[in-house]
C-alpha atoms as a PDB file:
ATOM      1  CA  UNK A   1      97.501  91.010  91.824  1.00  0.00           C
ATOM      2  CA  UNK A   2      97.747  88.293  89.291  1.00  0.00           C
ATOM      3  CA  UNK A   3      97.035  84.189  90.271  1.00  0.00           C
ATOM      4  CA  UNK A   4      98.840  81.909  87.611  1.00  0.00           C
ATOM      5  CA  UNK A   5      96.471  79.610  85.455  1.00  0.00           C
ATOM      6  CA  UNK A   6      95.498  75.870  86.643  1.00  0.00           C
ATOM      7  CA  UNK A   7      93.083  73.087  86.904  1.00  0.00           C
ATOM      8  CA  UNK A   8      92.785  74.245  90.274  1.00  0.00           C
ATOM      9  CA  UNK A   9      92.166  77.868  89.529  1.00  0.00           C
ATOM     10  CA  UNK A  10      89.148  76.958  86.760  1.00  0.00           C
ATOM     11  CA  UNK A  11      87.686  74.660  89.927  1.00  0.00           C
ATOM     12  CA  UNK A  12      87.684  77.526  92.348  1.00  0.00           C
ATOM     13  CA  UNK A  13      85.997  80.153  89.333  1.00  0.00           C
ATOM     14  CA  UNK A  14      83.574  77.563  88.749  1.00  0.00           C
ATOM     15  CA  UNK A  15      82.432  78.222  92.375  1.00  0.00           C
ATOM     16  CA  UNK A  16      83.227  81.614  92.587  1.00  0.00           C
ATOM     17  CA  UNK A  17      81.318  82.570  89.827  1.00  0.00           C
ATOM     18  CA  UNK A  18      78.463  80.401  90.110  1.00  0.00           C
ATOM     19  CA  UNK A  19      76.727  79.991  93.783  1.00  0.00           C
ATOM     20  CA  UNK A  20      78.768  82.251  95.425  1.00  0.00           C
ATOM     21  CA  UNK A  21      77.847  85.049  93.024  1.00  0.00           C
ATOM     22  CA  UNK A  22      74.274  83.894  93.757  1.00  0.00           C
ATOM     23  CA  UNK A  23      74.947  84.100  97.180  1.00  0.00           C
ATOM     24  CA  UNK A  24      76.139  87.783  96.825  1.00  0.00           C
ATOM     25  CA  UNK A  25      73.129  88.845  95.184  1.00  0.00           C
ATOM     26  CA  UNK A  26      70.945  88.018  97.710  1.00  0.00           C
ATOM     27  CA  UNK A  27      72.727  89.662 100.820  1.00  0.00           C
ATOM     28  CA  UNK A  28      71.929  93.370 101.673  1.00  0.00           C
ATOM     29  CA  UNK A  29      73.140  95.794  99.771  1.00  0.00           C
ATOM     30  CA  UNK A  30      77.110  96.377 100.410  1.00  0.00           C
ATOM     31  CA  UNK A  31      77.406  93.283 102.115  1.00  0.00           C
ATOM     32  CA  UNK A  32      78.903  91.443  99.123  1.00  0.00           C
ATOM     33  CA  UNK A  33      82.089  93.647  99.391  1.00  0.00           C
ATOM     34  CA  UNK A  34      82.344  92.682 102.684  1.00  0.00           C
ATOM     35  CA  UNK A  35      82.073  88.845 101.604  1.00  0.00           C
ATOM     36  CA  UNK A  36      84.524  89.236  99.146  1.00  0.00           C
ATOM     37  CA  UNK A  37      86.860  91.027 101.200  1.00  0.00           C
ATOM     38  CA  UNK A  38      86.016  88.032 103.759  1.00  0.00           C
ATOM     39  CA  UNK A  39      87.078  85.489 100.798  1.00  0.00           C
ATOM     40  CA  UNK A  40      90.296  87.235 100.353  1.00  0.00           C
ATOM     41  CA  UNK A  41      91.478  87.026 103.845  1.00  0.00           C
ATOM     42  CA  UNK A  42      91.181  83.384 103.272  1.00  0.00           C
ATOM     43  CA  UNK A  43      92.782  82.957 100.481  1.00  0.00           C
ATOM     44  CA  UNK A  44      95.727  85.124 101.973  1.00  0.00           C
ATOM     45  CA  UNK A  45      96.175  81.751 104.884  1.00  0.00           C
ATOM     46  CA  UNK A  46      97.111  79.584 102.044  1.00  0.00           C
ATOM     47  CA  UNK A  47      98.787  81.695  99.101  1.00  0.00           C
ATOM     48  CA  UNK A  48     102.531  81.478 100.942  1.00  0.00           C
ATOM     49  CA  UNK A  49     104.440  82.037  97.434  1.00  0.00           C
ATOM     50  CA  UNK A  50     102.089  85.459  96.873  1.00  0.00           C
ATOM     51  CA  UNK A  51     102.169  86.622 100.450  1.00  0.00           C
ATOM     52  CA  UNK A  52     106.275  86.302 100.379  1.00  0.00           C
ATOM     53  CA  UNK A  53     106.339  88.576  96.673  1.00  0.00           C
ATOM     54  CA  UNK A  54     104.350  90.819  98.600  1.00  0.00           C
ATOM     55  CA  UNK A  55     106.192  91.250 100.970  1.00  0.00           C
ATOM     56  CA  UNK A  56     109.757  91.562  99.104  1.00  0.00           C
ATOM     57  CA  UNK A  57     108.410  93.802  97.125  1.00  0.00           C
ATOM     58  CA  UNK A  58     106.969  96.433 100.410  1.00  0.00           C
ATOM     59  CA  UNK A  59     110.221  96.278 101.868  1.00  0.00           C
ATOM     60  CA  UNK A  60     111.670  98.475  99.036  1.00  0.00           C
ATOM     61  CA  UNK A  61     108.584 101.083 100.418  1.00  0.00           C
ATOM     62  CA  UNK A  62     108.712 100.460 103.771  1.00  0.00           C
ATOM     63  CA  UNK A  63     112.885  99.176 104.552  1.00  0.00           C
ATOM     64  CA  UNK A  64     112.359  99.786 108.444  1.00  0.00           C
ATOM     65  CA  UNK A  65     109.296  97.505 108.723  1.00  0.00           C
ATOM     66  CA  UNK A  66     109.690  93.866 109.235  1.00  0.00           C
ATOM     67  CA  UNK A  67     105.927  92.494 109.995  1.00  0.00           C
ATOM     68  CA  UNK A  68     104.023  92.900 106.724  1.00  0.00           C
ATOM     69  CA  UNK A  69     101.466  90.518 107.543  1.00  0.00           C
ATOM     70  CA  UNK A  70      98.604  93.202 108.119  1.00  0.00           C
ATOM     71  CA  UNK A  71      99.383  95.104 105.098  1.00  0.00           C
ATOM     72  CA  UNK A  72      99.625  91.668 103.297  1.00  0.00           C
ATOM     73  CA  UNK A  73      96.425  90.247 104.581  1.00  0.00           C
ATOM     74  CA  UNK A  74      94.643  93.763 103.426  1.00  0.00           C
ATOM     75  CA  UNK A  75      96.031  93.597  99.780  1.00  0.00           C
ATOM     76  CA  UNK A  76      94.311  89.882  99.645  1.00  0.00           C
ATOM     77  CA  UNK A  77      91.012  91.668 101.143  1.00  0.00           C
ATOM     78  CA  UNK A  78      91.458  94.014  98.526  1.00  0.00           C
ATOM     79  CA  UNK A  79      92.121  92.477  95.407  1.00  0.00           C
ATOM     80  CA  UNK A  80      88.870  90.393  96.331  1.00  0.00           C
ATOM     81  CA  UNK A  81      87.010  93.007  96.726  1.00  0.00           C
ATOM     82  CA  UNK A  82      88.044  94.687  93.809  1.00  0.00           C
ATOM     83  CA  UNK A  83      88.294  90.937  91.424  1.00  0.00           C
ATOM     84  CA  UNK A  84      84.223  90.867  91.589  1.00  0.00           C
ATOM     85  CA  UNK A  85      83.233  94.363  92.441  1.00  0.00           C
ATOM     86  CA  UNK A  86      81.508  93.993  88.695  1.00  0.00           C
ATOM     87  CA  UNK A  87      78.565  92.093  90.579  1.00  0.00           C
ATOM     88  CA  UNK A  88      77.484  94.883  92.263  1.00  0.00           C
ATOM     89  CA  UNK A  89      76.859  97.584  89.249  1.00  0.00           C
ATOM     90  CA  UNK A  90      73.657  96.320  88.743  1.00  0.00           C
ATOM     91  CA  UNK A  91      72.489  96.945  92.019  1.00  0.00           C
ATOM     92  CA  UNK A  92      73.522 100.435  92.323  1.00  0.00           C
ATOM     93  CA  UNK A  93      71.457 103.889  91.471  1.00  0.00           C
ATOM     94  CA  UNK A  94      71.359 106.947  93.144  1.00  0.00           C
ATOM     95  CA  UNK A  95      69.174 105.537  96.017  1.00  0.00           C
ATOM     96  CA  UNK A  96      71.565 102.873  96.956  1.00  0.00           C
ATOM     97  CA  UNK A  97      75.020 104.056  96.441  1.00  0.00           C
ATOM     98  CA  UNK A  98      75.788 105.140  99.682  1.00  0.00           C
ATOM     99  CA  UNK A  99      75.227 101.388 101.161  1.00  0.00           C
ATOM    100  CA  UNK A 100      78.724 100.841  98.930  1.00  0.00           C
ATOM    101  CA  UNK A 101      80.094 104.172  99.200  1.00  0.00           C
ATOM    102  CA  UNK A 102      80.846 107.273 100.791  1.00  0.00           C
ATOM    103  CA  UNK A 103      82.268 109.920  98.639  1.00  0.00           C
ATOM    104  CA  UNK A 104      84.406 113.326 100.673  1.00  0.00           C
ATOM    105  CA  UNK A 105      84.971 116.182  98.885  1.00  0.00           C
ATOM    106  CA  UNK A 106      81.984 115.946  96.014  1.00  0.00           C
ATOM    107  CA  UNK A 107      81.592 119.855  96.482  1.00  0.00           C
ATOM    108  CA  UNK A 108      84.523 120.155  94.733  1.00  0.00           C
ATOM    109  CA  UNK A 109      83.562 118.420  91.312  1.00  0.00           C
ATOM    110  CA  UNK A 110      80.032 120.774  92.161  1.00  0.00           C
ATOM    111  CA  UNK A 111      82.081 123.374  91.628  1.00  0.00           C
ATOM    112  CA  UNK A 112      83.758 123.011  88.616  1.00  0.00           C
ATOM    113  CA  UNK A 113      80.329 121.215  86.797  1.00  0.00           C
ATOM    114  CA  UNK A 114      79.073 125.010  87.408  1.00  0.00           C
ATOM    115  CA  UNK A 115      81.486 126.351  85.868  1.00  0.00           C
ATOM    116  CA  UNK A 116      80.891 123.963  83.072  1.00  0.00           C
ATOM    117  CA  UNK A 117      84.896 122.859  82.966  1.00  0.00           C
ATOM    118  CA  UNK A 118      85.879 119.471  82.309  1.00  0.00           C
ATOM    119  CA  UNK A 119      87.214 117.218  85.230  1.00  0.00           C
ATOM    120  CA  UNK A 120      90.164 114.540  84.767  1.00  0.00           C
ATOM    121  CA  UNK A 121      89.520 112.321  87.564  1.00  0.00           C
ATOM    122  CA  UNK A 122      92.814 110.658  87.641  1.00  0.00           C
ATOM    123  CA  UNK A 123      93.212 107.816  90.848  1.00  0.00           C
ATOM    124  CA  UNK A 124      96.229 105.186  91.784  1.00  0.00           C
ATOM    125  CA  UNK A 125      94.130 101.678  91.891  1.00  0.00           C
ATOM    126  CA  UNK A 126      93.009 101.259  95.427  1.00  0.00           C
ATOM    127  CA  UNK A 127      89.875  99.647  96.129  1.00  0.00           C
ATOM    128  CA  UNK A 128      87.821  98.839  93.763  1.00  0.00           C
ATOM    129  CA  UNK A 129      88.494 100.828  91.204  1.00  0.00           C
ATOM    130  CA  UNK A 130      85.466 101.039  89.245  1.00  0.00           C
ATOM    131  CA  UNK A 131      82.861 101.953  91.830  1.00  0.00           C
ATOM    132  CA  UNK A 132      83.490 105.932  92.371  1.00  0.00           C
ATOM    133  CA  UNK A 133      83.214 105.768  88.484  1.00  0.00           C
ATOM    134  CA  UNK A 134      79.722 104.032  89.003  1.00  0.00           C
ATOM    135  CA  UNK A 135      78.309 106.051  91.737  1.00  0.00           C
ATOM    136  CA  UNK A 136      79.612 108.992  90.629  1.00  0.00           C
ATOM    137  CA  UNK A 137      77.395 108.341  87.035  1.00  0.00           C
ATOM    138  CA  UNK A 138      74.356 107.416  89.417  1.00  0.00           C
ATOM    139  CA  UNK A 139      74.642 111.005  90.872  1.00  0.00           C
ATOM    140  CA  UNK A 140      74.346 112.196  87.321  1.00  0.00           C
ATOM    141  CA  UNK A 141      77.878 113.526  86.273  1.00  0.00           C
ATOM    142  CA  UNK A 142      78.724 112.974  82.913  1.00  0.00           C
ATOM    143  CA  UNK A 143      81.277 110.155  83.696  1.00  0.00           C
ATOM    144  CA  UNK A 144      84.136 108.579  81.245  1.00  0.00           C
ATOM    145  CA  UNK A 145      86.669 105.942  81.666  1.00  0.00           C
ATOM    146  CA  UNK A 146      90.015 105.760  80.341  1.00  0.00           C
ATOM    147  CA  UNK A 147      90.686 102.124  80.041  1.00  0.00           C
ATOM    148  CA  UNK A 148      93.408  99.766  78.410  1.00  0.00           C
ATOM    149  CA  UNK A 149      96.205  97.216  79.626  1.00  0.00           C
ATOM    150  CA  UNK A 150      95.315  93.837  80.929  1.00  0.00           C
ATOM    151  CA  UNK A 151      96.811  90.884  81.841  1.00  0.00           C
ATOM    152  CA  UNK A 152      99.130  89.369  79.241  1.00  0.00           C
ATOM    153  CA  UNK A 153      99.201  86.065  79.780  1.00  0.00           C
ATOM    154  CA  UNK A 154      97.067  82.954  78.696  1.00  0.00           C
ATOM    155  CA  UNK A 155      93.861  82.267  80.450  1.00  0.00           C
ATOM    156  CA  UNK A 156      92.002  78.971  80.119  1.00  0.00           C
ATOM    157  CA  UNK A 157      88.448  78.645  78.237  1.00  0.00           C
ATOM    158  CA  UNK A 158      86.824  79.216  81.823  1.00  0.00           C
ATOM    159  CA  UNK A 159      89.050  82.179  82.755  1.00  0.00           C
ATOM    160  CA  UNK A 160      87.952  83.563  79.403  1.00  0.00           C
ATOM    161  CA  UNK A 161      84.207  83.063  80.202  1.00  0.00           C
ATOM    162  CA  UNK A 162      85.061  84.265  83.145  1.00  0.00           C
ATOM    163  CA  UNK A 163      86.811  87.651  82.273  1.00  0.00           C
ATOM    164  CA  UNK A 164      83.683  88.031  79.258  1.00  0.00           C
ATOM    165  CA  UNK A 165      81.177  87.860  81.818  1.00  0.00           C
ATOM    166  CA  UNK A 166      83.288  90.555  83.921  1.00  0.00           C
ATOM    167  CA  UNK A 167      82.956  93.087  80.965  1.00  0.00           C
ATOM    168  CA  UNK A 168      79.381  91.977  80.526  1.00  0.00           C
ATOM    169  CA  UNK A 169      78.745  93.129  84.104  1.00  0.00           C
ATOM    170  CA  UNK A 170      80.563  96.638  83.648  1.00  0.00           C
ATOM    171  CA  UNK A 171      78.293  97.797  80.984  1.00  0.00           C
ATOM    172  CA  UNK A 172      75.979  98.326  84.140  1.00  0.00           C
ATOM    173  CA  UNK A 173      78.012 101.366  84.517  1.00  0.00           C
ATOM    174  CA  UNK A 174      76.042 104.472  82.740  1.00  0.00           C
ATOM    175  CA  UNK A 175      79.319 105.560  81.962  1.00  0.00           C
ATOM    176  CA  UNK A 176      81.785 105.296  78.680  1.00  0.00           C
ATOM    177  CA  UNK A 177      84.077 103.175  78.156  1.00  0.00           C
ATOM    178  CA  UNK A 178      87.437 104.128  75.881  1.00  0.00           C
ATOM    179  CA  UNK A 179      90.265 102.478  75.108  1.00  0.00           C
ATOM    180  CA  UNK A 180      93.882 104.096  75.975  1.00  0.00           C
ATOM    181  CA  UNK A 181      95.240 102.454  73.391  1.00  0.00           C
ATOM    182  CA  UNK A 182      92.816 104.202  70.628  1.00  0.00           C
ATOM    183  CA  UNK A 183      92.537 107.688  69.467  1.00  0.00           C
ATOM    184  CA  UNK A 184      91.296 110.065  72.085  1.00  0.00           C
ATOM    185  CA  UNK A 185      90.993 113.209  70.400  1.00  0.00           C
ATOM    186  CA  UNK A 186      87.551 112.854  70.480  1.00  0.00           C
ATOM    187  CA  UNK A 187      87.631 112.646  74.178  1.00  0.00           C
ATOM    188  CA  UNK A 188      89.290 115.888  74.533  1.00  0.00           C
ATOM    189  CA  UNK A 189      86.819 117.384  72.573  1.00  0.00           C
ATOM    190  CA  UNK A 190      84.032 115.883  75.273  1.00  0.00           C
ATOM    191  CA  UNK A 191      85.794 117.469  78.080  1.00  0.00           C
ATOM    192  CA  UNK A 192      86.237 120.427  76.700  1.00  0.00           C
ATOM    193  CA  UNK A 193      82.450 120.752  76.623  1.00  0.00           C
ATOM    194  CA  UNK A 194      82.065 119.903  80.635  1.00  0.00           C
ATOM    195  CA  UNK A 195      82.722 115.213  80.574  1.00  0.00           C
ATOM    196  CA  UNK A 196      84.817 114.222  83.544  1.00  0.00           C
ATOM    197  CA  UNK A 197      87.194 111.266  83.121  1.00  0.00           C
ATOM    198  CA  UNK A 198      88.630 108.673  85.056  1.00  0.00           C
ATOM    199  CA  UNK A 199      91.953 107.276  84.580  1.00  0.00           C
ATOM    200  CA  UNK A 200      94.939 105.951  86.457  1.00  0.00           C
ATOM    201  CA  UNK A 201      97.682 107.729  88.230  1.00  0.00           C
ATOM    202  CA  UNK A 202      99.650 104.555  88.725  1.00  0.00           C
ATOM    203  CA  UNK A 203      99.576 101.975  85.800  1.00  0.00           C
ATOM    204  CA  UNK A 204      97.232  99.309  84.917  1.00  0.00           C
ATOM    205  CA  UNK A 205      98.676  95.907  85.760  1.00  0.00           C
ATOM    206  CA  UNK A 206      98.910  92.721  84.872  1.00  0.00           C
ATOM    207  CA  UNK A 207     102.141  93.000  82.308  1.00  0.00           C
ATOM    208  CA  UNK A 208     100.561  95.286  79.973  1.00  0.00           C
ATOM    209  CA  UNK A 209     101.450  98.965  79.880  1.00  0.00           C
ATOM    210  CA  UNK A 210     100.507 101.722  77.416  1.00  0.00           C
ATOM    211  CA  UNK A 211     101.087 105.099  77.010  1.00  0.00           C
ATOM    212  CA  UNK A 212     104.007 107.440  77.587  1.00  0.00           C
ATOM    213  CA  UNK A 213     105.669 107.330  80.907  1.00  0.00           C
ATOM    214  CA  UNK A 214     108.129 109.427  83.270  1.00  0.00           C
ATOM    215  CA  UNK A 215     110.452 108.012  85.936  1.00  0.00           C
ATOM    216  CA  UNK A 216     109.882 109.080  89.121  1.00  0.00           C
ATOM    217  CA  UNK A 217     110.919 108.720  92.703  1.00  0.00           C
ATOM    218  CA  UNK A 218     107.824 106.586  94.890  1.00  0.00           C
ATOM    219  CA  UNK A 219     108.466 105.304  97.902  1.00  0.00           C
ATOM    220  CA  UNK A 220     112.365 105.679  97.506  1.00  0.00           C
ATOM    221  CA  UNK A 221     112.270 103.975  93.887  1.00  0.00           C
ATOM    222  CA  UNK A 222     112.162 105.335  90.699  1.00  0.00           C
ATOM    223  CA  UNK A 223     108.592 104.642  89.313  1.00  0.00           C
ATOM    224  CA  UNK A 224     107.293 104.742  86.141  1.00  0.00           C
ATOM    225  CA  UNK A 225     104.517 107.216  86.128  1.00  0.00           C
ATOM    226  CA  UNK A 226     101.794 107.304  83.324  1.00  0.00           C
ATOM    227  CA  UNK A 227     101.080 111.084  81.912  1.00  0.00           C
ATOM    228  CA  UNK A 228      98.203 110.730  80.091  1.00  0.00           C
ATOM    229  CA  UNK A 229      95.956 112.211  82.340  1.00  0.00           C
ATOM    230  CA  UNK A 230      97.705 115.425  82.110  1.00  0.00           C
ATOM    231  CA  UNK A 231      97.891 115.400  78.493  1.00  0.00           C
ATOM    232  CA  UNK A 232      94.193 115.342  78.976  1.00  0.00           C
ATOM    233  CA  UNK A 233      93.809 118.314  81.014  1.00  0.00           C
ATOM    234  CA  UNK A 234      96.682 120.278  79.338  1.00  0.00           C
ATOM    235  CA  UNK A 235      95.227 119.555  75.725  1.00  0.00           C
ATOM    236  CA  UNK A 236      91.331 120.397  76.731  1.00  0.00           C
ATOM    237  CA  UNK A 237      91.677 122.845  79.459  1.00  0.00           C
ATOM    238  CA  UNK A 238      89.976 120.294  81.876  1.00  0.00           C
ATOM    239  CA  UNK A 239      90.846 120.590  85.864  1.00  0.00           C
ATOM    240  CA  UNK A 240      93.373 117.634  86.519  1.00  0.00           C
ATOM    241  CA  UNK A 241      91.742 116.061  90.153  1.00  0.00           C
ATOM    242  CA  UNK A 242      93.555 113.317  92.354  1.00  0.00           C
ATOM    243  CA  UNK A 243      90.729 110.667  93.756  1.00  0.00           C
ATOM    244  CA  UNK A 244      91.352 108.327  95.961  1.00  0.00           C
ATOM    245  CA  UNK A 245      89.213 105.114  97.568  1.00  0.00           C
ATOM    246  CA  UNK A 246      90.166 103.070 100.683  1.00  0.00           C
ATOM    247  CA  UNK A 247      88.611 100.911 102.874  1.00  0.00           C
ATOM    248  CA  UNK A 248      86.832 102.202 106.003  1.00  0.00           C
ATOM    249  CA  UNK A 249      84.023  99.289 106.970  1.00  0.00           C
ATOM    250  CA  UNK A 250      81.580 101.895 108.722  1.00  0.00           C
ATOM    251  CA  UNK A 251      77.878 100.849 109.442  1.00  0.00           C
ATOM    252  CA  UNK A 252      76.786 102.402 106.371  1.00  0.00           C
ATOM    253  CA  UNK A 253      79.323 101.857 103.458  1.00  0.00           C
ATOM    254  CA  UNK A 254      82.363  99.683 103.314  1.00  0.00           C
ATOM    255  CA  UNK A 255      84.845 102.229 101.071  1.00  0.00           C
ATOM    256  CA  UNK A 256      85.304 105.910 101.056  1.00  0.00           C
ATOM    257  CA  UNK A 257      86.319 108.254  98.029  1.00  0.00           C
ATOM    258  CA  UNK A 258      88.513 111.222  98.539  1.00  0.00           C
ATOM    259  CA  UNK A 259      88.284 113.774  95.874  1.00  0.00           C
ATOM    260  CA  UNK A 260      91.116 115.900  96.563  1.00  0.00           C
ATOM    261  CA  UNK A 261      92.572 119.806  95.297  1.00  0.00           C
ATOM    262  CA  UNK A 262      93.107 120.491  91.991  1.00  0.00           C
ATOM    263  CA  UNK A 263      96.407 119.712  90.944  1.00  0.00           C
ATOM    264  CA  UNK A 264      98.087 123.327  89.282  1.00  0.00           C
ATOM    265  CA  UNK A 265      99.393 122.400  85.736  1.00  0.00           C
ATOM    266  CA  UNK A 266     102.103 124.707  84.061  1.00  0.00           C
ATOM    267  CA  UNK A 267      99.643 125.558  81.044  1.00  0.00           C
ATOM    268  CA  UNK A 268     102.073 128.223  79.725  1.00  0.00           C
ATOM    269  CA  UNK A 269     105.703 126.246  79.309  1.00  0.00           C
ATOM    270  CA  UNK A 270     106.140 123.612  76.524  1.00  0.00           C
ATOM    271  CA  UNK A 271     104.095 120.096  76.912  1.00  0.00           C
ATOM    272  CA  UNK A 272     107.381 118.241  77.339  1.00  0.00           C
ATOM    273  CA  UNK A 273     107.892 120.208  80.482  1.00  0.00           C
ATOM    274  CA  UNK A 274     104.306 120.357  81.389  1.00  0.00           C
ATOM    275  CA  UNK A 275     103.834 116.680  81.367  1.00  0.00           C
ATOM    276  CA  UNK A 276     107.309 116.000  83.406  1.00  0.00           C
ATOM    277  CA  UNK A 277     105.780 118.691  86.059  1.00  0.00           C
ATOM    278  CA  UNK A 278     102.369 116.966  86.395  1.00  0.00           C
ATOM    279  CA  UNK A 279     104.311 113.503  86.931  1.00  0.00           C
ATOM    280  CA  UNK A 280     106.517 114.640  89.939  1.00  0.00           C
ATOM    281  CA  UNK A 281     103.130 116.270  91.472  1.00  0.00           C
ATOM    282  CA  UNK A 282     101.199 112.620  90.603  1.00  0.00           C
ATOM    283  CA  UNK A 283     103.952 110.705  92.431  1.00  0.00           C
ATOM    284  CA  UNK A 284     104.125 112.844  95.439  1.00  0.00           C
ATOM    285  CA  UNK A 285     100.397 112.488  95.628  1.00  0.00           C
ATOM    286  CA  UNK A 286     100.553 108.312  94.962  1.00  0.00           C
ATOM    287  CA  UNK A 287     103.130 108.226  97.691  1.00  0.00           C
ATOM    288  CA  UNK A 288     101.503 109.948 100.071  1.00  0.00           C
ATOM    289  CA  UNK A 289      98.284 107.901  99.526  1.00  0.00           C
ATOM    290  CA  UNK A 290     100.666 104.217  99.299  1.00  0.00           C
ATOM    291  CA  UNK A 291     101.956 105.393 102.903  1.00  0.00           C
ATOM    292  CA  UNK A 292      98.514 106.884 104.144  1.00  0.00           C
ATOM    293  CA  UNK A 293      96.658 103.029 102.886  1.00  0.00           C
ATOM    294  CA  UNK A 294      98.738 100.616 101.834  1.00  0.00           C
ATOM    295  CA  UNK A 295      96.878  98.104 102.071  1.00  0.00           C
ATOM    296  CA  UNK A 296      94.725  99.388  99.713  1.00  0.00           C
ATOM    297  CA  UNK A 297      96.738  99.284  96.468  1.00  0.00           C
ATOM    298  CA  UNK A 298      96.095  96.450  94.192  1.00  0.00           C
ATOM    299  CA  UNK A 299      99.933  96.906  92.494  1.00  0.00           C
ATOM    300  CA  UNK A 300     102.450  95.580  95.217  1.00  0.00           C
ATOM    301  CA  UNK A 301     103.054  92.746  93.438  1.00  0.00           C
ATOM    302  CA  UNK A 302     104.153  94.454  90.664  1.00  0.00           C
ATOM    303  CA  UNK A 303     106.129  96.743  92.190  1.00  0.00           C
ATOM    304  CA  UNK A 304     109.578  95.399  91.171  1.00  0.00           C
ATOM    305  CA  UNK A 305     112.653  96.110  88.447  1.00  0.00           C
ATOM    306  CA  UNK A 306     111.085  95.731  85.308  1.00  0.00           C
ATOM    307  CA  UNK A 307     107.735  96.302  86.021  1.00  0.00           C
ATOM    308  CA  UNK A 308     106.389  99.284  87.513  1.00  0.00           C
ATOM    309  CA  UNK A 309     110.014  99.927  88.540  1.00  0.00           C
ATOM    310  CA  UNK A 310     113.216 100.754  86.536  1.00  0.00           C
ATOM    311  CA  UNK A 311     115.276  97.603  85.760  1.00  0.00           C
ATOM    312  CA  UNK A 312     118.297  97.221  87.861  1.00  0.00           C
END
């Protein structure tokens, strides 16, 4: 979810960034998450123009719906809580990850770091994205990112600040960091000796794509669906693994990550048909978790012609 530049904006990061953030540090652990997802619900009252693209853009998922405002008011909470989950890295280790996050499924990855295979991690953007990456490196597996993308238009000297400070905050993560838009060779290489990667299932946002795509149907539209993730797994060998995170607000953590069954790649037919056989499994998974937590996804906005949709 993307807020256009203005005086207005800078004002509001000036606060955000300053005593708020101070304010975050200092509440128990987790708690922050909740605060921000408190800030977005707020924020959702008086953002009419955002609310309305949300909404045009969920009734192409969901035409037999016609009150949005819960999922719309949950995308707010969500895009808050995923804007300044970067505050929180440096107060999670192994001893206080679950305050943030409960994580199903983990004997699966056990499994495979036995075997000593490589794990693509690949996960739509619900939540905040980054904190399964960061818990999961607290709990000692030898975790990668696959980053890239990025908003594409102009921010102000304080946005920048802003945005520095952001990737500042991320190198909390003991986890590395590679760009999709480099050479990843190397990174193939790393899983084929036992790394697990996380990358995106769904896109990255913002107006910035990279990578080669396939069109395929989500949520009755045809979707652009990134394949690098498979390329991954079908070029190392590495076990291609859907994760998932969603809200859940329990006593204990605020979010919950899914780590689902490995998804079967055709490792014996040409890559062409491999990678256009992994995207059709990807988008059934995405839209089965866009309809299972919709509120969760950080991309609504986006999904339109042109964007993360084919142009009309």
């Amino acid at each position: 979810m993307v807020f256009g530049e203005s005086p207005l904006k800078d004002l509001y990061r000036s606060l955000v960034w300053g005593p708020y953030r101070q304010l975050c540090g200092q509440v128990p652990l987790g708690w922050e998450l909740r605060l921000n997802r408190t800030l977005g619900r707020s924020v959702h009252v008086f953002a009419r123009g955002k609310r309305e693209r949300l909404r045009k853009n969920l009734g192409r998922a969901f035409p037999g719906t016609t009150d949005f405002d819960p999922i719309t008011r949950a995308c707010f909470q969500t895009h808050f809580a995923e804007q300044y989950i970067s505050w929180s890295f440096a107060r999670i280790n192994a001893e206080t990850a679950a305050h943030y996050l409960e994580v199903s499924g983990i004997e699966r990855l056990n499994a495979l770091r036995e075997q000593g295979r490589g794990v693509v991690l690949v996960h739509p953007h619900m939540g905040p994205a980054q904190l399964p990456l960061c818990v999961l490196a607290h709990l000692d597996y030898p975790m990668h990112q696959v980053g890239g993308g990025g908003v594409s238009h102009e921010l102000s000297e304080k946005g920048r600040a802003c945005e520095a400070l952001r990737h500042r905050l991320e190198g909390d993560i003991p986890a590395e960091i590679w760009d999709g838009g480099e050479y990843l060779r190397p990174l193939v290489r790393k899983l084929r000796e036992g790394a697990f990667v996380m990358t995106a299932m769904d896109g990255t946002g913002g107006g910035r794509e990279m990578g080669r795509r396939s069109s395929q149907q989500v949520c009755g539209q045809k979707m652009y669906m990134p394949v690098g993730a498979a390329w991954l797994a079908l070029q190392s060998g590495a076990a291609l693994i859907p994760l998932h995170t969603h809200y859940v607000g329990n006593a204990t953590a605020p979010y919950r990550t899914v780590i689902h069954a490995e998804i079967e790649l055709e490792r014996d037919v040409k890559t062409r048909d491999a990678l256009e056989d992994a995207a059709q499994k990807l988008s059934l998974t995405l839209e089965r978790l866009l309809l299972q937590h919709p509120g969760d996804w950080h991309f609504w906005d986006e999904f339109a012609p042109g964007r993360f949709l084919e142009a009309e």
